[in-house]
PDB file of N, CA and C in Angstrom:
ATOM      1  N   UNK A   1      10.100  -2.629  10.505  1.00  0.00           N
ATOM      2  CA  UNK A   1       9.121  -2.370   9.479  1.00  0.00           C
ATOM      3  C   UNK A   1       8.069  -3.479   9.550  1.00  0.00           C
ATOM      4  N   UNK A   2       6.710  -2.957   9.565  1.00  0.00           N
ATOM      5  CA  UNK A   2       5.650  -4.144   9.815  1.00  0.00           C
ATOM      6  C   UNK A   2       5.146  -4.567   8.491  1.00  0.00           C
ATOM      7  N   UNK A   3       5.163  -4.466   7.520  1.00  0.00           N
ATOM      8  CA  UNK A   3       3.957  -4.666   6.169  1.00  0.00           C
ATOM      9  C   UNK A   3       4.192  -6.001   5.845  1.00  0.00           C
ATOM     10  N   UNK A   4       2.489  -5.789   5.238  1.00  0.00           N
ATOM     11  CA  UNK A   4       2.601  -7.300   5.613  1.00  0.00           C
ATOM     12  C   UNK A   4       1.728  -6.987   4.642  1.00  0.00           C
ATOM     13  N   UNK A   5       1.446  -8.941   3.631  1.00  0.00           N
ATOM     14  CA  UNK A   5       0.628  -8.908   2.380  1.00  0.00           C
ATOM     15  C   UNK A   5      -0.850 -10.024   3.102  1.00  0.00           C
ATOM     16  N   UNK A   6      -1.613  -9.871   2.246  1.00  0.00           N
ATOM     17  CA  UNK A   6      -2.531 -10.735   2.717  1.00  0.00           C
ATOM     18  C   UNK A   6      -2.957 -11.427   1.263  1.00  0.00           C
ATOM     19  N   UNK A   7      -3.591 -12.850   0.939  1.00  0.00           N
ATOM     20  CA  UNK A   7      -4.156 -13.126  -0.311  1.00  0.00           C
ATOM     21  C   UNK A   7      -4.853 -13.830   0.294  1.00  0.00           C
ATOM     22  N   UNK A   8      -5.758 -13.906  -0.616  1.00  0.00           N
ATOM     23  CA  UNK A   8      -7.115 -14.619  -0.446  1.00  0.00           C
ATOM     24  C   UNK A   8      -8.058 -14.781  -1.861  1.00  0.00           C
ATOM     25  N   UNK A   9      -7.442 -15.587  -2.540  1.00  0.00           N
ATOM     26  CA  UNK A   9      -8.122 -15.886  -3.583  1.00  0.00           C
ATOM     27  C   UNK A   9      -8.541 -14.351  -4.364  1.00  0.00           C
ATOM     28  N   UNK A  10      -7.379 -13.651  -4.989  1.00  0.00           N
ATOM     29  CA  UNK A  10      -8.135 -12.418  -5.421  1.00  0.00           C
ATOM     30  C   UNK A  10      -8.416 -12.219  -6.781  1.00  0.00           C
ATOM     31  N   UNK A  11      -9.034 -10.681  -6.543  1.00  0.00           N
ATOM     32  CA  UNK A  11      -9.457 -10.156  -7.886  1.00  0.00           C
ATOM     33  C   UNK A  11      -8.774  -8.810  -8.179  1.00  0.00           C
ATOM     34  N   UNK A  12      -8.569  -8.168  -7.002  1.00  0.00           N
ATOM     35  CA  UNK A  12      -7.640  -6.872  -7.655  1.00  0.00           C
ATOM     36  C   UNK A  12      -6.426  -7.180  -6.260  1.00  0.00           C
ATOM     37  N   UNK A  13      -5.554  -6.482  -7.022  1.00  0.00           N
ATOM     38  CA  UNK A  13      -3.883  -5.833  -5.940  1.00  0.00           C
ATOM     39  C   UNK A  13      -4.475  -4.454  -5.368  1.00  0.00           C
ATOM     40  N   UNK A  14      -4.236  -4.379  -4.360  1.00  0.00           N
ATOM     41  CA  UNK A  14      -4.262  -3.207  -3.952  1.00  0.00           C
ATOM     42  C   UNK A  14      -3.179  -3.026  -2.587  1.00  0.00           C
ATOM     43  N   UNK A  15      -2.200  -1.789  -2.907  1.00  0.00           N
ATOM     44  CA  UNK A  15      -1.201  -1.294  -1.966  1.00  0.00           C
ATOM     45  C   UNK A  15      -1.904  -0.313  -1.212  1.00  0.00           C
ATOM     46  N   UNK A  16      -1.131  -0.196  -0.131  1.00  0.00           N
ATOM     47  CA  UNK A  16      -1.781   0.977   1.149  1.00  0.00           C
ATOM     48  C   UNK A  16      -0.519   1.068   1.739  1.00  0.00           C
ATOM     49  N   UNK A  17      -0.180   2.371   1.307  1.00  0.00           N
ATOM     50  CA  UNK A  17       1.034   3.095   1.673  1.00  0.00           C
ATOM     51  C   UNK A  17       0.992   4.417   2.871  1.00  0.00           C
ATOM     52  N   UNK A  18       0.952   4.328   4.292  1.00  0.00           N
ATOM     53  CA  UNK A  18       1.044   5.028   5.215  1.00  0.00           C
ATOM     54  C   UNK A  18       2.022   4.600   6.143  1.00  0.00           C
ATOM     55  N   UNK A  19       2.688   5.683   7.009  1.00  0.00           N
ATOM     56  CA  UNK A  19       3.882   5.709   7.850  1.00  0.00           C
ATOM     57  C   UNK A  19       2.894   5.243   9.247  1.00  0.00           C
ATOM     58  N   UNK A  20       1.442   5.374   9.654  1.00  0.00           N
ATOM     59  CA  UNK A  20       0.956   5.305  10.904  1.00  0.00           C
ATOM     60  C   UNK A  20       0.478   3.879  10.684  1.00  0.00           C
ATOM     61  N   UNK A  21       1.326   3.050  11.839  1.00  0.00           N
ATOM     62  CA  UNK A  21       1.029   1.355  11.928  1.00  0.00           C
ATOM     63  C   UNK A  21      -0.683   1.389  11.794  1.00  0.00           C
ATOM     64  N   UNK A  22      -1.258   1.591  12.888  1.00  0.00           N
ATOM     65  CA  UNK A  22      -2.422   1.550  13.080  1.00  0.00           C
ATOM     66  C   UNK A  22      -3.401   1.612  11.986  1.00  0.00           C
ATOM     67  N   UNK A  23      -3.339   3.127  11.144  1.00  0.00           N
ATOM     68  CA  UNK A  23      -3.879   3.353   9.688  1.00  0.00           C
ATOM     69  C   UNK A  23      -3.603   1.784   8.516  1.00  0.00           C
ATOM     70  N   UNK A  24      -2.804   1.409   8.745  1.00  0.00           N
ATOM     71  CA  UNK A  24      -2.384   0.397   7.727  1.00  0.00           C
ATOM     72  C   UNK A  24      -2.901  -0.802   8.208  1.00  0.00           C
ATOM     73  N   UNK A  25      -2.773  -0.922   9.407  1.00  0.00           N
ATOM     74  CA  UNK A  25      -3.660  -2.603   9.712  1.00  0.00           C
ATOM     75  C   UNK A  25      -5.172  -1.878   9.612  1.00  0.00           C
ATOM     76  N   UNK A  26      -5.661  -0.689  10.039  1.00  0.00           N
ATOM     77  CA  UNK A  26      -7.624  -0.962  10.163  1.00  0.00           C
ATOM     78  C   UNK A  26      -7.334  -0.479   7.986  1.00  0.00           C
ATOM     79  N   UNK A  27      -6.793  -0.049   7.484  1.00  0.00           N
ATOM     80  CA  UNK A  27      -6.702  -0.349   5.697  1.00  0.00           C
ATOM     81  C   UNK A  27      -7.223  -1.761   5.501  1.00  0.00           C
ATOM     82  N   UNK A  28      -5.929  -2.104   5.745  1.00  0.00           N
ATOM     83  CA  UNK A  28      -5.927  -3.876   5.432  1.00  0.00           C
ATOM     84  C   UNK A  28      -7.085  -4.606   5.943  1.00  0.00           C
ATOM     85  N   UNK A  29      -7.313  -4.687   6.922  1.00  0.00           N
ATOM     86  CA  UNK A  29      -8.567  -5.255   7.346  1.00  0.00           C
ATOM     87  C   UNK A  29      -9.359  -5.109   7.021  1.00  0.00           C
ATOM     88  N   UNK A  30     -10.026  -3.539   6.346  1.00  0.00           N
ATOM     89  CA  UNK A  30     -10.780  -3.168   5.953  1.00  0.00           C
ATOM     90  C   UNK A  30     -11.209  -3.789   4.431  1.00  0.00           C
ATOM     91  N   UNK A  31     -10.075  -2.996   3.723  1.00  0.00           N
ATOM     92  CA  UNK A  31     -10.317  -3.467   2.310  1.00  0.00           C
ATOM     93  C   UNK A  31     -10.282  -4.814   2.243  1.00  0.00           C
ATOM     94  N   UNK A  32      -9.548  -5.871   2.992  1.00  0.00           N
ATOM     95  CA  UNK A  32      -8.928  -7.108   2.478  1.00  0.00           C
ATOM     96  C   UNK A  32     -10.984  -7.982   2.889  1.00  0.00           C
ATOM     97  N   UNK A  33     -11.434  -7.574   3.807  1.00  0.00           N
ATOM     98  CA  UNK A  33     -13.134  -7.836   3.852  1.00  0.00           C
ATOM     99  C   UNK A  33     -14.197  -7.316   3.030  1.00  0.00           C
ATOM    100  N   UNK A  34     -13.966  -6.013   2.340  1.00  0.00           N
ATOM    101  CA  UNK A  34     -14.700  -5.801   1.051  1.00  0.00           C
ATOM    102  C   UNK A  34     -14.712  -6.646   0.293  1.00  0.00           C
ATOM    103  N   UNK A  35     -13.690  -7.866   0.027  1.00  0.00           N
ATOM    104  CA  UNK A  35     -13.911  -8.633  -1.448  1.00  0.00           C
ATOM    105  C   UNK A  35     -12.960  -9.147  -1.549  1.00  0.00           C
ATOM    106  N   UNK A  36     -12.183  -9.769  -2.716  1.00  0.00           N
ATOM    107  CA  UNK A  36     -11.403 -11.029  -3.110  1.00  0.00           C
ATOM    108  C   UNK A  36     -10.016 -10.093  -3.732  1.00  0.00           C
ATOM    109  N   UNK A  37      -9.749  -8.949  -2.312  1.00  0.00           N
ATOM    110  CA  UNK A  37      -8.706  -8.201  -2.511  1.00  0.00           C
ATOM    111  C   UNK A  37      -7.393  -8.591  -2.203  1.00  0.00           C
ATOM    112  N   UNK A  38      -6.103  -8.514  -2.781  1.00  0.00           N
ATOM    113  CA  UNK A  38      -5.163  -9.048  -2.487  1.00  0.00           C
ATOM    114  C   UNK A  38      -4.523  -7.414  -1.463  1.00  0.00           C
ATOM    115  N   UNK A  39      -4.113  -7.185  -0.689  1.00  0.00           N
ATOM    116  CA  UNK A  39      -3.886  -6.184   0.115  1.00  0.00           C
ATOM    117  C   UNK A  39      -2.325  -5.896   0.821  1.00  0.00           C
ATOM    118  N   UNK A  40      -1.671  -5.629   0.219  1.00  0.00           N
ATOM    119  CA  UNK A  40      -0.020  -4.940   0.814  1.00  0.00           C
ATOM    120  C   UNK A  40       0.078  -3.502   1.425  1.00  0.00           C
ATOM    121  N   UNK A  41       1.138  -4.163   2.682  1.00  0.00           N
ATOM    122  CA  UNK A  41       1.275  -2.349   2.683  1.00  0.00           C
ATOM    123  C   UNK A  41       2.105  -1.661   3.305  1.00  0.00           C
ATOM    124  N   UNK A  42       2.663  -0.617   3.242  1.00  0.00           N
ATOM    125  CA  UNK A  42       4.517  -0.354   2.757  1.00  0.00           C
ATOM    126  C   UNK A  42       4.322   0.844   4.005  1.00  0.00           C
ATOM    127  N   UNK A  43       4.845   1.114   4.868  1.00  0.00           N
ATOM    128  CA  UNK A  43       5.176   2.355   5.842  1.00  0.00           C
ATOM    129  C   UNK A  43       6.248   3.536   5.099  1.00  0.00           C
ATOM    130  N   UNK A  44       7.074   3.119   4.369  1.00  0.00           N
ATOM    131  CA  UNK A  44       7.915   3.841   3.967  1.00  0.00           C
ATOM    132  C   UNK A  44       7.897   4.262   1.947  1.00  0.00           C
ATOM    133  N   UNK A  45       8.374   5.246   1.621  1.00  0.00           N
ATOM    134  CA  UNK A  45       8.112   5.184  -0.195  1.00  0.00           C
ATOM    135  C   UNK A  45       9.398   4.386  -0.491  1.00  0.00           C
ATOM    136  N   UNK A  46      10.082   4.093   0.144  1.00  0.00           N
ATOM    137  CA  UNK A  46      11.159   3.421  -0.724  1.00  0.00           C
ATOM    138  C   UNK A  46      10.488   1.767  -0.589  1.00  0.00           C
ATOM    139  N   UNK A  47       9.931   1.072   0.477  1.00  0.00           N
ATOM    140  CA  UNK A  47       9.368  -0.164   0.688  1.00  0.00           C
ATOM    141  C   UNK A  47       7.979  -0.134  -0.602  1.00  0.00           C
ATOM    142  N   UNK A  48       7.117   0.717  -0.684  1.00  0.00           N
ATOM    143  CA  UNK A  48       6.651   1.086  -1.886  1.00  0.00           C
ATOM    144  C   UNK A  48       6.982   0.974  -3.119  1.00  0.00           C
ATOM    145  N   UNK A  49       8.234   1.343  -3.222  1.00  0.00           N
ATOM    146  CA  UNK A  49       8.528   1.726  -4.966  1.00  0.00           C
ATOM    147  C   UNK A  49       9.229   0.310  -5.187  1.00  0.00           C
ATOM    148  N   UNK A  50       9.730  -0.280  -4.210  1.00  0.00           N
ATOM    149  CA  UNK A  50      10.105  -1.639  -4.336  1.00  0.00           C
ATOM    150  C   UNK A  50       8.996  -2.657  -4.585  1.00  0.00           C
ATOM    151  N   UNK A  51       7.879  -2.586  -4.138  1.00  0.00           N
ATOM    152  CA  UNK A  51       6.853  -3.191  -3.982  1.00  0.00           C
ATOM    153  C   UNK A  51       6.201  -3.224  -5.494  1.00  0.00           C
ATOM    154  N   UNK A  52       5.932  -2.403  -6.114  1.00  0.00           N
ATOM    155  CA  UNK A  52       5.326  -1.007  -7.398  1.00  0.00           C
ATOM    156  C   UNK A  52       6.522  -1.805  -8.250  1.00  0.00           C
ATOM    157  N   UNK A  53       7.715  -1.959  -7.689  1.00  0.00           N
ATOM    158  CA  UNK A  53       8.497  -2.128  -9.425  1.00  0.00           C
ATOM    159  C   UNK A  53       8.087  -3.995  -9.553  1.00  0.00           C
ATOM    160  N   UNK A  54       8.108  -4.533  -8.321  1.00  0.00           N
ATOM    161  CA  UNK A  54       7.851  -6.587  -8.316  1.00  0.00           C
ATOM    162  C   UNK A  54       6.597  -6.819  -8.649  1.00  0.00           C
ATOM    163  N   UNK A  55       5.542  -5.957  -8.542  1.00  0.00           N
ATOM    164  CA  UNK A  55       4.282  -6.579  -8.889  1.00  0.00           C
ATOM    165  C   UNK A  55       3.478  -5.366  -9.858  1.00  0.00           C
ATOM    166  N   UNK A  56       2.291  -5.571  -9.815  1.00  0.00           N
ATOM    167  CA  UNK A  56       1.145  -4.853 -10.364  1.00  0.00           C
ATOM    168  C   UNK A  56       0.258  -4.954 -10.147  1.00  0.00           C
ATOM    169  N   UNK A  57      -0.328  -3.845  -9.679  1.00  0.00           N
ATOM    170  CA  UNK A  57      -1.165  -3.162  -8.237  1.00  0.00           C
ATOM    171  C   UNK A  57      -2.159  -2.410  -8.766  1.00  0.00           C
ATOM    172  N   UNK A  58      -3.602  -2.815  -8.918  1.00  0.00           N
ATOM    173  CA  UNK A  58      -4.381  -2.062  -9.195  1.00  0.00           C
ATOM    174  C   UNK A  58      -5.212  -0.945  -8.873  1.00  0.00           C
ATOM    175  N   UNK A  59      -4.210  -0.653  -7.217  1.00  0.00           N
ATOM    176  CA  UNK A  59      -4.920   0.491  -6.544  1.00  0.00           C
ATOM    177  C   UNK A  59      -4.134   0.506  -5.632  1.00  0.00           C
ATOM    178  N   UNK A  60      -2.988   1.908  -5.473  1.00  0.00           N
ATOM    179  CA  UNK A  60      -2.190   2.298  -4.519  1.00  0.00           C
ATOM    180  C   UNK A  60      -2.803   3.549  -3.620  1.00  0.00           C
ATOM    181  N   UNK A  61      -3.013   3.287  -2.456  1.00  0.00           N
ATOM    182  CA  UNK A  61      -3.501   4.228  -1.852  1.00  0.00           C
ATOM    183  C   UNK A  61      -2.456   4.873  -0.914  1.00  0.00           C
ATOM    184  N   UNK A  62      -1.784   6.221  -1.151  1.00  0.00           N
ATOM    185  CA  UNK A  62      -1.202   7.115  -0.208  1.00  0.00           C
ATOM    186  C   UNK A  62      -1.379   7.911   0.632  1.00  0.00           C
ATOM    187  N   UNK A  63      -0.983   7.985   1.598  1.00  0.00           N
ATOM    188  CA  UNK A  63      -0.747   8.995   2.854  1.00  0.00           C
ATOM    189  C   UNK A  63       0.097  10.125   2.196  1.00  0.00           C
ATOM    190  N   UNK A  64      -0.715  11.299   2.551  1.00  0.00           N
ATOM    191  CA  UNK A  64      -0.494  12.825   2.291  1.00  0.00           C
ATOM    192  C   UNK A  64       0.998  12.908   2.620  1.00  0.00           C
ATOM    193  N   UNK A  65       1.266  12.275   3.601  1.00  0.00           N
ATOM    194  CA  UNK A  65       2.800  13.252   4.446  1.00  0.00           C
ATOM    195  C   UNK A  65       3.494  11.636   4.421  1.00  0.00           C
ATOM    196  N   UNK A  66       4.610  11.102   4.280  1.00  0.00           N
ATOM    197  CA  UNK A  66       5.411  10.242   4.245  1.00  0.00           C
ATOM    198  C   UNK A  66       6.436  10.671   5.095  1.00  0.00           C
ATOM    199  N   UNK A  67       7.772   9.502   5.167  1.00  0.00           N
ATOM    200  CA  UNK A  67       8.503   9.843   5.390  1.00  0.00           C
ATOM    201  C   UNK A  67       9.773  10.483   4.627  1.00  0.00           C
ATOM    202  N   UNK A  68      10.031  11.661   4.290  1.00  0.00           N
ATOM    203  CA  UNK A  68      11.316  11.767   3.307  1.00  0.00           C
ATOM    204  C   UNK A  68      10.849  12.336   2.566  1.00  0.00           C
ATOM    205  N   UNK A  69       9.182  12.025   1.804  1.00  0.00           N
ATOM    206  CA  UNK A  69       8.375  12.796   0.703  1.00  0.00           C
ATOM    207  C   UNK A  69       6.626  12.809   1.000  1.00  0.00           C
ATOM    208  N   UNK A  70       6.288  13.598   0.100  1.00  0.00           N
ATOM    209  CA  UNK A  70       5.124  13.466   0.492  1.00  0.00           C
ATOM    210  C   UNK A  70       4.056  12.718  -0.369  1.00  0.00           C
ATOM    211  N   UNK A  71       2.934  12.285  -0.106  1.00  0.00           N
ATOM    212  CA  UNK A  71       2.362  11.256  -1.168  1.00  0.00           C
ATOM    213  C   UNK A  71       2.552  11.779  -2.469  1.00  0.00           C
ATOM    214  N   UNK A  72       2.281  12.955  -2.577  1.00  0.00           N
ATOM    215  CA  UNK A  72       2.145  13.853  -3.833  1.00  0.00           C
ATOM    216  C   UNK A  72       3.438  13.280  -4.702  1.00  0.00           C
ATOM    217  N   UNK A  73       4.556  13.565  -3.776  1.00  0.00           N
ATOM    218  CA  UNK A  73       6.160  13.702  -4.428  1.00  0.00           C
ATOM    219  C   UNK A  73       6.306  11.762  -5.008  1.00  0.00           C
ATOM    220  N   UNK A  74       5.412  11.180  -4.157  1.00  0.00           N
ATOM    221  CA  UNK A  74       5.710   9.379  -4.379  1.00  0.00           C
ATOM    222  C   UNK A  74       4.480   9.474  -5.932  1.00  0.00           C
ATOM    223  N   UNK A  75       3.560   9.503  -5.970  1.00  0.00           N
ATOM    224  CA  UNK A  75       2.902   9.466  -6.945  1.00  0.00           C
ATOM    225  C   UNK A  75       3.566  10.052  -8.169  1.00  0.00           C
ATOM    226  N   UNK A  76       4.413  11.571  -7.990  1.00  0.00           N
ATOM    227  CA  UNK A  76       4.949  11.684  -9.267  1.00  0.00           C
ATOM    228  C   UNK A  76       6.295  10.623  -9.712  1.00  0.00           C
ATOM    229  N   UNK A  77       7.055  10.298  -8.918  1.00  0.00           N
ATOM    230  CA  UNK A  77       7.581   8.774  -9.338  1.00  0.00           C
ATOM    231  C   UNK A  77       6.915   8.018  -9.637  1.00  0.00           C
ATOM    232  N   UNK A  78       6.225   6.998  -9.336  1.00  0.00           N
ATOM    233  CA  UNK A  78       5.113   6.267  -9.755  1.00  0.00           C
ATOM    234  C   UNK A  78       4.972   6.469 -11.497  1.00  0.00           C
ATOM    235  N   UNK A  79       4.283   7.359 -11.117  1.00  0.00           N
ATOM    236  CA  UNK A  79       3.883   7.994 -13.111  1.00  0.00           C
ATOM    237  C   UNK A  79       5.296   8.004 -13.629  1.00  0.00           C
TER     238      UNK A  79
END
């Protein structure tokens, strides 16, 4: 499992939850250079919901198709 957090002096949490390595590092890179974003990010919903219950995350972004469920099915946990 690769996820990995980044900080940098922030202003919001934001998770990025996708199963494709690649999608999750150009995420991270991406968002974590928009701004004074703190940036995590989970390949799997169970590495997620673990993540979601230790902190507070002001912007979880999901992948449609997961492994096991689909973003849809992780978001209604979540809520």
């Amino acid at each position: 499992m690769e996820d990995e957090k980044t900080d940098v002096g922030t202003s919001a949490s934001l998770l990025v939850v996708d199963d494709d390595p690649l999608m999750r590092k150009l995420l991270q890179r991406f968002l974590s250079q928009q701004g004074n974003y703190r940036v995590a990010t989970a390949s799997e919903p169970e590495t997620a919901l673990q993540l979601l219950q230790s902190d507070w995350w002001d912007l979880v972004l999901l992948d449609w198709l997961l492994p096991g469920m689909t973003g849809l099915d992780l978001l209604k946990v979540i809520r």
